[in-house]
Protein backbone atom coordinates (compact mmCIF):
# COMPACT_ATOMS: atom_id res chain seq x y z
CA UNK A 1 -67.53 25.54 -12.07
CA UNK A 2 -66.48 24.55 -15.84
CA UNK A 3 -70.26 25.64 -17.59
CA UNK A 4 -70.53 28.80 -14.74
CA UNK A 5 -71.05 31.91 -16.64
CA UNK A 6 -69.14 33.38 -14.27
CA UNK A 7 -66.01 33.65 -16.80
CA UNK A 8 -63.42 34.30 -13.54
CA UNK A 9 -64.73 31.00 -12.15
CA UNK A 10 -63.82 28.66 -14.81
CA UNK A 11 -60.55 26.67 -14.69
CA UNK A 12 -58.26 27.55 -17.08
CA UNK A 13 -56.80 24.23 -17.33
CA UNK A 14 -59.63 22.91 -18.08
CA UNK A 15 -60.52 25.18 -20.69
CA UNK A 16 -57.11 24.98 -22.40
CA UNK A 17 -57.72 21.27 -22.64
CA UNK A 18 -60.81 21.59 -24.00
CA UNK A 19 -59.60 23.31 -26.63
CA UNK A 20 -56.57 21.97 -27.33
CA UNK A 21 -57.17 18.06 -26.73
CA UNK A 22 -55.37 15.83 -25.05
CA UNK A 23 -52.27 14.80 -26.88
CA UNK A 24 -49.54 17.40 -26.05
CA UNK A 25 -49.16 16.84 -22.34
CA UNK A 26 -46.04 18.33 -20.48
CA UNK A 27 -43.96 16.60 -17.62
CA UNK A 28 -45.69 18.38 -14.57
CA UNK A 29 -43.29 20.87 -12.30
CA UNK A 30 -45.31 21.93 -9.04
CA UNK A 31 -45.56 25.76 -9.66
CA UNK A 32 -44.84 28.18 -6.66
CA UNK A 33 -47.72 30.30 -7.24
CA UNK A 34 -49.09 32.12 -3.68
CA UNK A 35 -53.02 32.48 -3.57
CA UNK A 36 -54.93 31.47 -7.22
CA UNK A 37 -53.09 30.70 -9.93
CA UNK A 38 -53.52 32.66 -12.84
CA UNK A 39 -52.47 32.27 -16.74
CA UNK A 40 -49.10 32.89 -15.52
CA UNK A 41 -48.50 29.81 -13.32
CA UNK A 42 -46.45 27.31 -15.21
CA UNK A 43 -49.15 24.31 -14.52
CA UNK A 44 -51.68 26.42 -16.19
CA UNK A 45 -49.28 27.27 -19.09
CA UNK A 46 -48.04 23.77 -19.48
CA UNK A 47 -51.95 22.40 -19.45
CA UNK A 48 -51.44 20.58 -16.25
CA UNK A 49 -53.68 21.49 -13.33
CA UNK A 50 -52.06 21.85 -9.98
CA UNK A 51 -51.14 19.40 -7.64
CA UNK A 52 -51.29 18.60 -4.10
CA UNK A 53 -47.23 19.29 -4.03
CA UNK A 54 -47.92 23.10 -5.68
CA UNK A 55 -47.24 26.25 -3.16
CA UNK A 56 -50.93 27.95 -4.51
CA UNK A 57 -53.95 27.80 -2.47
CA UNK A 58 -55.76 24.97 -1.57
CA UNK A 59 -58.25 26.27 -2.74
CA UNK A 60 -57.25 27.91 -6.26
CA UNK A 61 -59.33 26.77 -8.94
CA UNK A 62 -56.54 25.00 -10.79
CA UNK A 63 -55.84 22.21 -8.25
CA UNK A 64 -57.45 19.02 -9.34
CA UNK A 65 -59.63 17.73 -6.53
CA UNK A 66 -60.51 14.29 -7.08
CA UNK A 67 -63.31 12.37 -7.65
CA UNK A 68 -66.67 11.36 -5.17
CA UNK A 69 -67.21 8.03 -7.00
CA UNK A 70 -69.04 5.08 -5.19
CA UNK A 71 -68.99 2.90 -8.59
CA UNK A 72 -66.11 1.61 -9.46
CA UNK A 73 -64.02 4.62 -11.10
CA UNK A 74 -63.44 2.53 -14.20
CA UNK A 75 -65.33 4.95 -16.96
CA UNK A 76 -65.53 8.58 -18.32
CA UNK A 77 -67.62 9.35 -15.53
CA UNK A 78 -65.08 9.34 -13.05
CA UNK A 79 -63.18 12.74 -13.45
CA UNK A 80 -59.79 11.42 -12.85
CA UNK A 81 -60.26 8.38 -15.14
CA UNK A 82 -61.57 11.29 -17.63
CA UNK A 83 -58.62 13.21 -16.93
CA UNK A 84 -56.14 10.98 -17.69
CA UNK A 85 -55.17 9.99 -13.99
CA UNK A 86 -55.13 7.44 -11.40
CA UNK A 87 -57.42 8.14 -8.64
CA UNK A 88 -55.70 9.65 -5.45
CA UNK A 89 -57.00 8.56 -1.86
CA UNK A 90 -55.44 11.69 -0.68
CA UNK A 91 -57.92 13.51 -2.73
CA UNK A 92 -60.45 10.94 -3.35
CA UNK A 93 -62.05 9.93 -0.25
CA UNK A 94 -64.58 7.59 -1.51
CA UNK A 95 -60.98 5.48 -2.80
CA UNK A 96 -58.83 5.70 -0.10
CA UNK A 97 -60.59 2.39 1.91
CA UNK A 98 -59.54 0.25 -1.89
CA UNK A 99 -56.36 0.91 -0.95
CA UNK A 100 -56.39 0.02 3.09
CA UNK A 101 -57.86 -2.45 2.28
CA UNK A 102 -61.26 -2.66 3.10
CA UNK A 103 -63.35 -1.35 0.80
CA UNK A 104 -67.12 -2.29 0.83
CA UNK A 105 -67.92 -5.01 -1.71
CA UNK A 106 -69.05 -3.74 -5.10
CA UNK A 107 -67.31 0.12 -3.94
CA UNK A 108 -63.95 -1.15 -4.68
CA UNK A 109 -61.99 1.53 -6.42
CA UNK A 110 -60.75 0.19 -10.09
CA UNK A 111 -58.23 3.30 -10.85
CA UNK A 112 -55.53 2.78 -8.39
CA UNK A 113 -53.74 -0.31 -10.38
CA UNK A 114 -50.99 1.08 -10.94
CA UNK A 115 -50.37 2.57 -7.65
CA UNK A 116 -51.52 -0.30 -5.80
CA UNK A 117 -49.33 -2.81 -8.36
CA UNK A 118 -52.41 -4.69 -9.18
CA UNK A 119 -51.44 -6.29 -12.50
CA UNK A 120 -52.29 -9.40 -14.30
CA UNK A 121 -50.34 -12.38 -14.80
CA UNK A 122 -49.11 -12.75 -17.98
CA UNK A 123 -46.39 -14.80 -19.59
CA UNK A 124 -44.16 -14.53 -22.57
CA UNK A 125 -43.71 -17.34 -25.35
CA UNK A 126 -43.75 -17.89 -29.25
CA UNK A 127 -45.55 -15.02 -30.53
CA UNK A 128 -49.10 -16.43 -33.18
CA UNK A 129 -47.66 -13.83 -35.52
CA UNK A 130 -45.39 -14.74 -38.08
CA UNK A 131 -41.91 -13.57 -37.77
CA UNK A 132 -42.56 -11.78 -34.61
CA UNK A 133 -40.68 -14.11 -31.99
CA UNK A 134 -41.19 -13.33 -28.91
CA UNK A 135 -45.29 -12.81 -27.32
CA UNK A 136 -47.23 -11.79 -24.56
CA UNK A 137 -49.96 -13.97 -23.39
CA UNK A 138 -52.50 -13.80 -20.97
CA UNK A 139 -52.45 -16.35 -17.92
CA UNK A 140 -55.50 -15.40 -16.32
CA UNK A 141 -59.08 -13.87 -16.92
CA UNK A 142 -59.24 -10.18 -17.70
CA UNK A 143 -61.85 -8.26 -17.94
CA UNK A 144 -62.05 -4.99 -20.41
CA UNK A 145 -60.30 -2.38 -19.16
CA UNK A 146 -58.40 -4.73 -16.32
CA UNK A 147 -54.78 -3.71 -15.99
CA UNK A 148 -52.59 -5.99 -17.49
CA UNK A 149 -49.44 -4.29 -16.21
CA UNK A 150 -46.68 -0.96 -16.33
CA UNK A 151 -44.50 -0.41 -19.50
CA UNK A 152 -40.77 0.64 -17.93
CA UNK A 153 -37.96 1.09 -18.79
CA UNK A 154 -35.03 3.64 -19.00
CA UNK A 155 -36.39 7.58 -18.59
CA UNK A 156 -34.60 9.28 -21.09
CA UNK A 157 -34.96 12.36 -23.29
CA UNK A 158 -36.54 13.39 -26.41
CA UNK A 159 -32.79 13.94 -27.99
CA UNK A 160 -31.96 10.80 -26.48
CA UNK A 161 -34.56 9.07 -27.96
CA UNK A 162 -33.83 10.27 -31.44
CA UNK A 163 -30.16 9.48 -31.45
CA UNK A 164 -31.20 5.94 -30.27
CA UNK A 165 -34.29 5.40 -32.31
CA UNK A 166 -32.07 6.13 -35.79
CA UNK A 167 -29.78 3.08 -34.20
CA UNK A 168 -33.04 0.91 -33.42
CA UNK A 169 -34.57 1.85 -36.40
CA UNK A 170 -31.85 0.66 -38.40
CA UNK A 171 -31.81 -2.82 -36.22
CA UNK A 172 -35.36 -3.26 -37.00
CA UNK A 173 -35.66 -3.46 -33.31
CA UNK A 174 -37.23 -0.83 -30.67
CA UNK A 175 -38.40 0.14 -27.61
CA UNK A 176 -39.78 3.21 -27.28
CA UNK A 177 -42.49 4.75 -25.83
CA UNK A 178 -43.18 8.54 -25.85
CA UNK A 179 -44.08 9.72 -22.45
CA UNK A 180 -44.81 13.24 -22.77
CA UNK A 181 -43.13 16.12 -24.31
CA UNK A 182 -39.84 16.00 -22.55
CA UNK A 183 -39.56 12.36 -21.58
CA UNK A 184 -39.48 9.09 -23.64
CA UNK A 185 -39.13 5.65 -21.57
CA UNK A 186 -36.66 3.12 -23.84
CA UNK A 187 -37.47 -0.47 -22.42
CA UNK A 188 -34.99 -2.30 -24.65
CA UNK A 189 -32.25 -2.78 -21.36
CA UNK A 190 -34.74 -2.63 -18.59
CA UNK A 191 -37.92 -3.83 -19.66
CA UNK A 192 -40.44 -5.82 -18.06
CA UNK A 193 -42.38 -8.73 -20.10
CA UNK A 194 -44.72 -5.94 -21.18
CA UNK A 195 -42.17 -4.84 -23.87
CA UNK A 196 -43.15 -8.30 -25.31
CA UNK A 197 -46.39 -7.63 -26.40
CA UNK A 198 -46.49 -7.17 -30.54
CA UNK A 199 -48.01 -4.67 -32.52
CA UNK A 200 -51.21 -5.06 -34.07
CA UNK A 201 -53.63 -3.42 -35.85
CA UNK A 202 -57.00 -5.32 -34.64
CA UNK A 203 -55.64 -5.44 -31.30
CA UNK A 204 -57.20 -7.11 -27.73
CA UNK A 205 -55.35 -4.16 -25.39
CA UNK A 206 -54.44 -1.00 -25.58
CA UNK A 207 -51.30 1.89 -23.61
CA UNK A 208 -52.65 4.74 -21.48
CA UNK A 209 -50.18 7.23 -19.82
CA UNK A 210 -51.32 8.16 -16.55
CA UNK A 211 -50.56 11.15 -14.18
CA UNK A 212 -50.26 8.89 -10.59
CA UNK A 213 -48.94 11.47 -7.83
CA UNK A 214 -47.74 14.30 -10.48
CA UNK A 215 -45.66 11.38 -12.23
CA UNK A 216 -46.63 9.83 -15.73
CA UNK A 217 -46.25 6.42 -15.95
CA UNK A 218 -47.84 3.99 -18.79
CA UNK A 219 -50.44 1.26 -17.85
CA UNK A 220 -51.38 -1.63 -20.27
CA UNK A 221 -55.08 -2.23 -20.39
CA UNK A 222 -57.05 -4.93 -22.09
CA UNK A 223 -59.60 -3.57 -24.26
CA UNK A 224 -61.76 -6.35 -24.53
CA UNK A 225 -62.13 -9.71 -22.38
CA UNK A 226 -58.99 -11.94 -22.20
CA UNK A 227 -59.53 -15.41 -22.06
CA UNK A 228 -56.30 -17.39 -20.48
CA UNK A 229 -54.04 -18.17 -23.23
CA UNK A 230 -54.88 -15.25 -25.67
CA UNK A 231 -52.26 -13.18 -26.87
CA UNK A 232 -51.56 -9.94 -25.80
CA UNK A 233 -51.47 -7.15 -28.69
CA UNK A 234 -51.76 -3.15 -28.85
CA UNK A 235 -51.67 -0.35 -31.49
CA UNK A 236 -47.76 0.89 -31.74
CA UNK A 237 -49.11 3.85 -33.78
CA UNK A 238 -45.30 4.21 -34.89
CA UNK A 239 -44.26 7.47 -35.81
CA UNK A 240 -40.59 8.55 -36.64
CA UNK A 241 -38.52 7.31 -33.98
CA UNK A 242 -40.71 6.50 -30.84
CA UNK A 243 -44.41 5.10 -30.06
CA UNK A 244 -46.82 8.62 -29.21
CA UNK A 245 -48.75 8.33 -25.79
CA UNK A 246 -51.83 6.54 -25.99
């Protein structure tokens, strides 16, 4: 549908992405649209393509519909691990036996971690870097790309975040983690051990926001193999008062 030359085919969402990249993502807000959605809809004009909870058409061209996978759904060619999204067994019916349960071996799905709560077990203790204090360690095997676990937190807003990053910034000491355009999650009060894991710039894992159900959450991935005992280290990419999504 994307390279038709049938311009009225195309998805607009996907064209506006295209163009635009992927780093300015709005909190999705099912549209009411009736029939197709067209430039109007507010999914289209906020980049986000329609979701199973949207009043439109089943069958407008803006509704993401999953992915036919039978490999895995753990690379680029999977269009919801391309898209930024956990795989949905409402939509993706080669996934939907992962999560009852009883997939066929070497079919399991590998993009419904967070969903399915599938993390790694991981521990905290003296960080290896200087100064840092606290670290997060791997306790177990994982594999590139294995989910290490969810960065939470409080869900606050951008102006929230800003009036309580100038505080953190001046304690040397935050939490932040830019969600999307209108929400930031603060995990300095309600953290998990995930908040633990120190900055670095050769790091062994890296932060992915991911749309799961129309809701963006952040997963922790490794991005190369952990071997038990190895400490656990992304990019921050700190910019004024909050970490961008990643």
């Amino acid at each position: 549908m994307v390279l038709s030359n049938n311009k009225s085919a195309r998805s607009l969402v996907v064209s506006a992405r295209a163009q635009h990249g992927s780093n300015d993502w709005h909190e999705y807000q099912p549209c009411t649209c009736m029939g197709n959605c067209k430039a109007d809809c507010p999914c289209v004009r906020a980049h986000n393509f329609c979701e199973k909870f949207c009043a439109c058409s089943t069958t407008c061209r803006e509704r993401f519909r999953g992915c036919t996978c039978k490999s895995g759904c753990k690379t680029n060619m999977c269009p919801c691990w391309a898209a930024g999204r956990e795989c949905d067994p409402d939509l993706c019916s080669g996934c939907a036996p992962t999560l009852e349960l009883h997939a066929e071996v070497g079919r399991e799905c590998h993009n419904m971690r967070l969903r399915m709560r599938q993390h790694a077990h991981v521990v905290l203790g003296t960080s290896d870097i200087p100064g840092a204090g606290w670290g997060l360690f791997a306790a177990q095997y994982v594999s590139k790309n294995g989910f290490l676990g969810e960065y939470t937190g409080d869900l606050i807003t951008q102006d929230e975040a800003n009036r309580r990053g100038s505080i953190y910034d001046f304690m040397n000491n935050s939490y932040l983690f830019n969600l999307n355009n209108e929400w930031v999650v603060d995990a300095k009060f309600r953290g998990n051990k995930l908040r633990c894991a120190n900055h670095s710039e050769e790091p062994v894992a890296k932060a992915k926001v991911l749309l799961v159900d129309g809701e963006s959450r952040i997963a922790i991935l490794a991005d190369k193999n952990l071997s038990p005992g190895m400490e656990i280290t992304y990019d921050y990419r700190f910019v004024r008062l909050y970490l961008p999504a990643g």
